[in-house]
C-alpha atoms as a PDB file:
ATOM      1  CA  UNK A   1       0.571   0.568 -22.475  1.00  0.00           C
ATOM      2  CA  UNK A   2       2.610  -1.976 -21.421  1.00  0.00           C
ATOM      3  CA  UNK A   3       1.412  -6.030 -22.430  1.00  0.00           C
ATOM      4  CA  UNK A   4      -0.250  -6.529 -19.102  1.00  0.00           C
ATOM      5  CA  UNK A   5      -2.274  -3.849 -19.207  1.00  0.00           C
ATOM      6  CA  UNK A   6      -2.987  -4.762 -22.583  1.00  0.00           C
ATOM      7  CA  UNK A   7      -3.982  -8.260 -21.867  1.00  0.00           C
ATOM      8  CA  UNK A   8      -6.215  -6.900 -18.686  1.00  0.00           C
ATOM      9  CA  UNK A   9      -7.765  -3.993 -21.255  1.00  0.00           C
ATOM     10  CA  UNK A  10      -9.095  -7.040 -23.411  1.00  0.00           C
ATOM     11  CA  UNK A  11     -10.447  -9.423 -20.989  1.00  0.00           C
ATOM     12  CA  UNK A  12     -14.021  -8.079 -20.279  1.00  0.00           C
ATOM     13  CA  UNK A  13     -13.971  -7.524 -24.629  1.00  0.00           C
ATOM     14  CA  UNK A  14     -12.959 -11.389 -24.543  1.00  0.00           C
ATOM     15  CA  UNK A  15     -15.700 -12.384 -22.217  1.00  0.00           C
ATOM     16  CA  UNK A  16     -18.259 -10.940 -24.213  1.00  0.00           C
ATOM     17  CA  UNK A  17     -16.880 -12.639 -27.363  1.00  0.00           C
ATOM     18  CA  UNK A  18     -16.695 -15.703 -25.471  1.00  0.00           C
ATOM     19  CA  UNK A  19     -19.695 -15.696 -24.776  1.00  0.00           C
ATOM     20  CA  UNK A  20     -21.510 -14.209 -27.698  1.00  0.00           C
ATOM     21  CA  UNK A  21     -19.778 -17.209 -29.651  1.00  0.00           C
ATOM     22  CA  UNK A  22     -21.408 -19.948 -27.045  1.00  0.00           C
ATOM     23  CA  UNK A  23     -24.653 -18.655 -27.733  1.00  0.00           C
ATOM     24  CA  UNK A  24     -24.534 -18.362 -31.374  1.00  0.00           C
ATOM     25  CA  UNK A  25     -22.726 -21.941 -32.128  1.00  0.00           C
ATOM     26  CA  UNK A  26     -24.980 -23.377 -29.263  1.00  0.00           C
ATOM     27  CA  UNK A  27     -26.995 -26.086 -31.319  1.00  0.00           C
ATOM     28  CA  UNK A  28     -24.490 -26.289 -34.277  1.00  0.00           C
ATOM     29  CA  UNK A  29     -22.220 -28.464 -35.118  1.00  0.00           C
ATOM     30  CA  UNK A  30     -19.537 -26.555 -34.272  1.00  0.00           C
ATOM     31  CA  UNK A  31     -20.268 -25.625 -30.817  1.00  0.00           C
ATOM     32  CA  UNK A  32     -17.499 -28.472 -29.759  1.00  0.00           C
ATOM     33  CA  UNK A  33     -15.049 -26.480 -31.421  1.00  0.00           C
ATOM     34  CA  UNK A  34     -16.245 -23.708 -29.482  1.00  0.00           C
ATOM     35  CA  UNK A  35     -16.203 -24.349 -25.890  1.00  0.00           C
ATOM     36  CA  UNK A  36     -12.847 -25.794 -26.313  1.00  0.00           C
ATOM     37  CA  UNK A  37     -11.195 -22.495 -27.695  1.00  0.00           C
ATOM     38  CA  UNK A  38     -13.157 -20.865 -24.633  1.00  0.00           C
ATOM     39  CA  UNK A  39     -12.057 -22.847 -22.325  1.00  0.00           C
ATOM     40  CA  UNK A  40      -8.676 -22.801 -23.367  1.00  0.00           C
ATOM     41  CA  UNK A  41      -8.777 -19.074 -23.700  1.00  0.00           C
ATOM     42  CA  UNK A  42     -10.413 -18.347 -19.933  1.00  0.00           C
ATOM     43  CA  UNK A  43      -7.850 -20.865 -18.632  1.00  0.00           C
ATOM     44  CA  UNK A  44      -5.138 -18.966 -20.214  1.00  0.00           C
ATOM     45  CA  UNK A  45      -6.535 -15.688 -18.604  1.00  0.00           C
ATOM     46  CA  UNK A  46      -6.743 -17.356 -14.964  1.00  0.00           C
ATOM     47  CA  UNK A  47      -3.429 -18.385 -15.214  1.00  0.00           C
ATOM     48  CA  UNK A  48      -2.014 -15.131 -16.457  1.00  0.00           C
ATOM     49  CA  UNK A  49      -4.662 -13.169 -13.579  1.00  0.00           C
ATOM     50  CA  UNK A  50      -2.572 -14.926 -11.207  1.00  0.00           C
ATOM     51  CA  UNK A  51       0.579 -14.654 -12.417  1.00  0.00           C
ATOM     52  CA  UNK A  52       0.642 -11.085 -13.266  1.00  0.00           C
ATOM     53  CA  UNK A  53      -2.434  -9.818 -11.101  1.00  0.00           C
ATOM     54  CA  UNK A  54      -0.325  -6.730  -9.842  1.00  0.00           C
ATOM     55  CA  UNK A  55       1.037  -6.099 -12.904  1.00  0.00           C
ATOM     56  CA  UNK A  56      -1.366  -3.241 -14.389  1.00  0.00           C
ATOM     57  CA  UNK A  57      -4.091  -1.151 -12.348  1.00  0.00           C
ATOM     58  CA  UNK A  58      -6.558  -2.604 -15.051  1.00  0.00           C
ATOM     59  CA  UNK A  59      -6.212  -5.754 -13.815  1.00  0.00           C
ATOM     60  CA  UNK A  60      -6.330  -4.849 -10.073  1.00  0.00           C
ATOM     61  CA  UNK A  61      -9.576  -3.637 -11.144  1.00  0.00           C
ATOM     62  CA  UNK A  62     -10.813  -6.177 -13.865  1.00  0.00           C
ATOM     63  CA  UNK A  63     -10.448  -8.265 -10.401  1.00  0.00           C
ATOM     64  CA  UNK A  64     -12.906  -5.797  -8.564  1.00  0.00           C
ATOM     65  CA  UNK A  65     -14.854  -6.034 -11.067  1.00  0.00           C
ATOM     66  CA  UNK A  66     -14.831  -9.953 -11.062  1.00  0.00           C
ATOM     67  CA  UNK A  67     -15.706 -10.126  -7.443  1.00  0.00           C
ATOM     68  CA  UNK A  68     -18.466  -7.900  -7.941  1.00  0.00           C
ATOM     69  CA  UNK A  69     -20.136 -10.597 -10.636  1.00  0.00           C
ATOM     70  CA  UNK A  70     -19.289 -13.278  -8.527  1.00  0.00           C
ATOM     71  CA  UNK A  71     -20.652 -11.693  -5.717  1.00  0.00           C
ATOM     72  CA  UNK A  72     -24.352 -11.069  -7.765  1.00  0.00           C
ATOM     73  CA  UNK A  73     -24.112 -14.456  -8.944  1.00  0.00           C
ATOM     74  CA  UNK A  74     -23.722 -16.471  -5.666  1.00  0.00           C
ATOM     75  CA  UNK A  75     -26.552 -13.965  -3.922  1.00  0.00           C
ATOM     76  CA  UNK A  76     -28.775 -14.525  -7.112  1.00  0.00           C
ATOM     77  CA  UNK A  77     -28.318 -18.197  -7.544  1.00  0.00           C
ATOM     78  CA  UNK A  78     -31.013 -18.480  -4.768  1.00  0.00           C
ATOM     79  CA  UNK A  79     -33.479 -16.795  -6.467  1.00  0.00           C
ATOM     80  CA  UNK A  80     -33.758 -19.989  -8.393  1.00  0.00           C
ATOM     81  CA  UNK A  81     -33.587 -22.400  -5.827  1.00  0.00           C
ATOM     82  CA  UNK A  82     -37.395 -24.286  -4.924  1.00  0.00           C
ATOM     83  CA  UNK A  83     -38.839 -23.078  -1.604  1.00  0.00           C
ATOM     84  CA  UNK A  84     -37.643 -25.860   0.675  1.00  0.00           C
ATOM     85  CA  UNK A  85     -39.732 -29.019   1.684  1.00  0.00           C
ATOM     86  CA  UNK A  86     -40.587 -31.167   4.338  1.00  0.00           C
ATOM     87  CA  UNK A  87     -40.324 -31.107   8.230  1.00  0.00           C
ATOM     88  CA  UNK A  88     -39.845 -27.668   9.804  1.00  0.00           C
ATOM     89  CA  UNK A  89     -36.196 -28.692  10.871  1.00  0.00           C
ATOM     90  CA  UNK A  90     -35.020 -29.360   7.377  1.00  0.00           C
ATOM     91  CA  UNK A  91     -36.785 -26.330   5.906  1.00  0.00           C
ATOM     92  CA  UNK A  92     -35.350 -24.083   8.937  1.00  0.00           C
ATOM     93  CA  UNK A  93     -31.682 -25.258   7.626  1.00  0.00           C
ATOM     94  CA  UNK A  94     -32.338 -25.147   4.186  1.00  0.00           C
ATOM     95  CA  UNK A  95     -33.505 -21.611   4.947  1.00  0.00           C
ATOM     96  CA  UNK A  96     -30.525 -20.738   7.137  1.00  0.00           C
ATOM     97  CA  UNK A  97     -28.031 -21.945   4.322  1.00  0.00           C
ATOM     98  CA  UNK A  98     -29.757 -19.799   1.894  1.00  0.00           C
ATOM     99  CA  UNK A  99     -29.688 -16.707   4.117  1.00  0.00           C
ATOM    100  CA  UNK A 100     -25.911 -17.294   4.162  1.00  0.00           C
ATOM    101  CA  UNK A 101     -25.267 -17.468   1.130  1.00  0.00           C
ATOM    102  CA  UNK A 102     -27.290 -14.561   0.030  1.00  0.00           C
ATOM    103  CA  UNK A 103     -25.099 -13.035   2.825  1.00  0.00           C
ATOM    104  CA  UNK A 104     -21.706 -14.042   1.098  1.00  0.00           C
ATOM    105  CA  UNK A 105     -22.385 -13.081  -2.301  1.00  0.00           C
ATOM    106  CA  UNK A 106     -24.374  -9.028  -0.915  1.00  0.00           C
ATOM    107  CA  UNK A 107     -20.488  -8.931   1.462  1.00  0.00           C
ATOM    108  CA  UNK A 108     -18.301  -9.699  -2.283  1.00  0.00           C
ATOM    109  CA  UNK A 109     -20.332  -7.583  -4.190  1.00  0.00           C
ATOM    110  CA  UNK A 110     -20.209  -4.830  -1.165  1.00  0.00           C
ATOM    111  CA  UNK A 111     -16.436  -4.687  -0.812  1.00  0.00           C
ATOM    112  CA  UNK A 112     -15.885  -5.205  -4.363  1.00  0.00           C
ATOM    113  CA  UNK A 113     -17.899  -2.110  -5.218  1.00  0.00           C
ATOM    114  CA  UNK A 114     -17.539  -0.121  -2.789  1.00  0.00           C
ATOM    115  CA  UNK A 115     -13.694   0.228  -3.855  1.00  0.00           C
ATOM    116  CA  UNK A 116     -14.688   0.763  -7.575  1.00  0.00           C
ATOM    117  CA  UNK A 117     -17.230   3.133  -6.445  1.00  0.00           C
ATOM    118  CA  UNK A 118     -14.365   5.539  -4.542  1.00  0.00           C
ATOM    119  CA  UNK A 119     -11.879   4.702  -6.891  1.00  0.00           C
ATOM    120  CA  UNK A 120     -13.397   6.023  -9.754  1.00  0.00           C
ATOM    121  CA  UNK A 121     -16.429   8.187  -8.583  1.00  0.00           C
ATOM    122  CA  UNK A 122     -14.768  10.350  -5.333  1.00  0.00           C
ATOM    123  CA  UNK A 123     -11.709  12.118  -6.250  1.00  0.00           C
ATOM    124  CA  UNK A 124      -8.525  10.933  -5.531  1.00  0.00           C
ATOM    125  CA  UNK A 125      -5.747  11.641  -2.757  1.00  0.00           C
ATOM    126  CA  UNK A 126      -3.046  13.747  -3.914  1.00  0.00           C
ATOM    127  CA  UNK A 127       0.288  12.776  -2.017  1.00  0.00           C
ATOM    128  CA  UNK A 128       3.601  14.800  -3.080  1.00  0.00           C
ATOM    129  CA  UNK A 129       6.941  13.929  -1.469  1.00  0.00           C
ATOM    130  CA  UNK A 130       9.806  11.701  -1.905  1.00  0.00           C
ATOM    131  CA  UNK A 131       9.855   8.075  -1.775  1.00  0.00           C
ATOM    132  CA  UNK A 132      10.627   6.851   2.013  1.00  0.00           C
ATOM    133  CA  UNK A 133       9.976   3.553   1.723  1.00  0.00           C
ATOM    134  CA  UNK A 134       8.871   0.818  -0.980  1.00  0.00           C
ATOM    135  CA  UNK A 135       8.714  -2.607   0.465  1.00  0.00           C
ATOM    136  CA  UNK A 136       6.395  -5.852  -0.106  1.00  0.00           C
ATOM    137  CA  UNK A 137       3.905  -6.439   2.956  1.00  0.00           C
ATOM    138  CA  UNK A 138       4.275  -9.937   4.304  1.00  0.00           C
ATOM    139  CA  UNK A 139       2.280 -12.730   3.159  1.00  0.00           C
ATOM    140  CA  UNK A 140       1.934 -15.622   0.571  1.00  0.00           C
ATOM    141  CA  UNK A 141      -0.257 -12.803  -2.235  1.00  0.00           C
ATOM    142  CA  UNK A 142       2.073  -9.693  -0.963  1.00  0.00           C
ATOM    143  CA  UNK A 143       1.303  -6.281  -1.627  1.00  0.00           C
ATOM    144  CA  UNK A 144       3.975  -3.691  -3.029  1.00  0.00           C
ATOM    145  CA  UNK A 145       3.667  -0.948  -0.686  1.00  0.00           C
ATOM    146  CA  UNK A 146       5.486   2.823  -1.086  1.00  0.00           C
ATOM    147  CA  UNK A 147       5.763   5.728   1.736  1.00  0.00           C
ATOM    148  CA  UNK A 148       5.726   8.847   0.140  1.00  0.00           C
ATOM    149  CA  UNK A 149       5.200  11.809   2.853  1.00  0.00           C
ATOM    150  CA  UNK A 150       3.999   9.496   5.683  1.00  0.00           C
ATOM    151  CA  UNK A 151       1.224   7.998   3.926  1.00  0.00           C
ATOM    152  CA  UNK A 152       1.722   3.825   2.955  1.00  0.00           C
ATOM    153  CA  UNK A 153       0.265   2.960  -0.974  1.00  0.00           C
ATOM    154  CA  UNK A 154      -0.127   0.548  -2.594  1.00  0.00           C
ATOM    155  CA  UNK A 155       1.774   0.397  -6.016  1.00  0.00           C
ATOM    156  CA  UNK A 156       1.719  -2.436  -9.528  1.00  0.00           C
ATOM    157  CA  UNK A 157       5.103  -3.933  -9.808  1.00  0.00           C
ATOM    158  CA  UNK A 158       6.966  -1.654 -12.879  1.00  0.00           C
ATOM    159  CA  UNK A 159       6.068   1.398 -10.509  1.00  0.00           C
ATOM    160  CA  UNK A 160       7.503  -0.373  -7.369  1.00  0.00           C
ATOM    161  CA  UNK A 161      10.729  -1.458  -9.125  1.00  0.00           C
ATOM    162  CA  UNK A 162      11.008   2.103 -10.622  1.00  0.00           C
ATOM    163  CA  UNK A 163      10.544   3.310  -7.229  1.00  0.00           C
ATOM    164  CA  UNK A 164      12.421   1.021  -5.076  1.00  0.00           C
ATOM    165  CA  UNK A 165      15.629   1.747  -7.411  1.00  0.00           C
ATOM    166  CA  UNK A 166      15.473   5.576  -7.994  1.00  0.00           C
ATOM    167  CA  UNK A 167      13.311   6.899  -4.783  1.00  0.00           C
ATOM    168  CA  UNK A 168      12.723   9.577  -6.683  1.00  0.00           C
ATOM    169  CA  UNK A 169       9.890  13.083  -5.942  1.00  0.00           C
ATOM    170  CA  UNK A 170       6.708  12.337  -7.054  1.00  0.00           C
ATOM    171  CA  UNK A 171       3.467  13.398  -6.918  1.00  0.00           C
ATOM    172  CA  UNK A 172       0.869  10.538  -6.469  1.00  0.00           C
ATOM    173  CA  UNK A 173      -3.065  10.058  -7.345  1.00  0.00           C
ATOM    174  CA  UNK A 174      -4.115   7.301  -5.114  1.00  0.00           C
ATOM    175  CA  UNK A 175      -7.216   5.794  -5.292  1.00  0.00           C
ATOM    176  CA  UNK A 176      -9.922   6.070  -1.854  1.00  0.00           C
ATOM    177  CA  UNK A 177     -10.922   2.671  -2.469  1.00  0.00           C
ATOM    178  CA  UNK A 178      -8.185   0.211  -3.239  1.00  0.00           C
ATOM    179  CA  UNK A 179      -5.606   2.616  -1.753  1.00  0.00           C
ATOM    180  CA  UNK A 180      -3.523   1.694  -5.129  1.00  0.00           C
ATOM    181  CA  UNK A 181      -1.761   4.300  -7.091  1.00  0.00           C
ATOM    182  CA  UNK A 182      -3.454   5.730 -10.519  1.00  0.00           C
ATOM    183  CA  UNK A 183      -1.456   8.344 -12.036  1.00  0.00           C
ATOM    184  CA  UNK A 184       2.677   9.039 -11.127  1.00  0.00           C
ATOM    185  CA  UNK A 185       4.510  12.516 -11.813  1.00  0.00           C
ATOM    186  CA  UNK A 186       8.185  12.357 -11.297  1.00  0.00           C
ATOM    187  CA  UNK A 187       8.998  15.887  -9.746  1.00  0.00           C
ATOM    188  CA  UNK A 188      12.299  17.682 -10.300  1.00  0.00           C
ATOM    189  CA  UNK A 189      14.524  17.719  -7.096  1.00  0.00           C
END
C-alpha cells in the first residue's frame, strides 16, 4: 500500500472521528480546541485530494463517494426549507429554485453512484494485451489514459508511469463504472 492509498484508506475513518469528537466536546470547554484540529485536518485532506486525487483507486473512489453525500445533502437541504410565502409569483420561483436544486443534488448522487454501483457490484472487464498507448487526455484535471488491445482505460499515476516506461503484457480488471483500472497482472512475453 503505497502512502496515498494509505492516506485515502483513512479519510472516511477520519471523518467519523472528526466528527464523533465535535459532538462529544460540543458544549465543553474544549470544543475550541476541537474544531480547530478539524479544520486543520479536513483542510489538509482537501489539499492533498487535489493534489494527489489520481494517485490511488481509493481515492478515485473516496471522491465517488464524496459526490454521492454531497449530492444527498444539497437534494435534502430542501426538506428543511419553509413552504414559500407570499404572492403566487414569488412562491412559483421559490418553488422553481427548489425543484432545481433537488434536481442537482438526485443528478450528483445519480452519476456518483451509479459508477460505485458497477464498479463494485457488476463484474469487471477483463482486457489482456500489450500496452499500445498510455497518454494524458487533454485538459486542465487530465486523465491518464492506457490502450491495451483496442480498448482506452483509465489508469492512477504509479500504474501509468510503470506503463508508459515498460509497455509491458498485462492483463487488466477495469471497472464498468469509472472505466479506471482495479487489479494489474504483468504477463510473460
Amino acid at each position: 500500500m503505497t502512502t496515498a492509498e494509505f492516506i485515502a484508506a483513512c479519510f472516511w475513518p477520519f471523518m467519523a472521528i472528526a466528527a464523533f469528537a465535535l459532538l462529544k466536546a460540543r458544549k465543553t470547554a474544549a470544543f475550541p480546541f476541537v474544531v480547530n484540529a478539524v479544520s486543520v485536518s479536513v483542510a489538509a485532506y482537501v489539499v492533498l485530494g487535489v493534489a494527489y486525487d489520481r494517485s490511488s483507486i481509493i481515492a478515485v473512489n473516496d471522491g465517488h463517494v464524496g459526490l454521492v453525500l454531497l449530492g444527498l445533502a444539497i437534494g435534502g437541504s430542501q426538506l428543511r426549507r419553509p413552504a414559500p410565502e407570499g404572492p403566487i409569483r414569488a412562491k412559483a420561483k421559490a418553488l422553481a429554485s427548489m425543484i432545481l436544486i433537488v434536481l442537482l443534488g438526485s443528478w450528483m448522487t445519480w452519476y456518483a453512484g451509479r459508477m460505485l454501483f458497477l464498479d463494485f457490484m457488476t463484474d469487471r472487464l477483463v482486457i489482456e494485451g500489450r500496452v499500445v498507448r498510455a497518454e494524458r487526455s487533454s485538459g486542465r484535471r487530465a486523465d491518464y489514459l492506457v490502450t491495451v488491445a483496442g480498448r482506452t482505460v483509465k489508469v492512477t499515476t504509479p500504474i501509468y508511469e510503470r506503463l508508459q516506461k515498460f509497455r509491458p503484457a498485462v492483463r487488466l480488471d477495469v471497472g464498468r463504472g469509472s472505466n479506471y483500472v482495479y487489479e494489474i497482472e504483468y504477463l510473460a512475453n
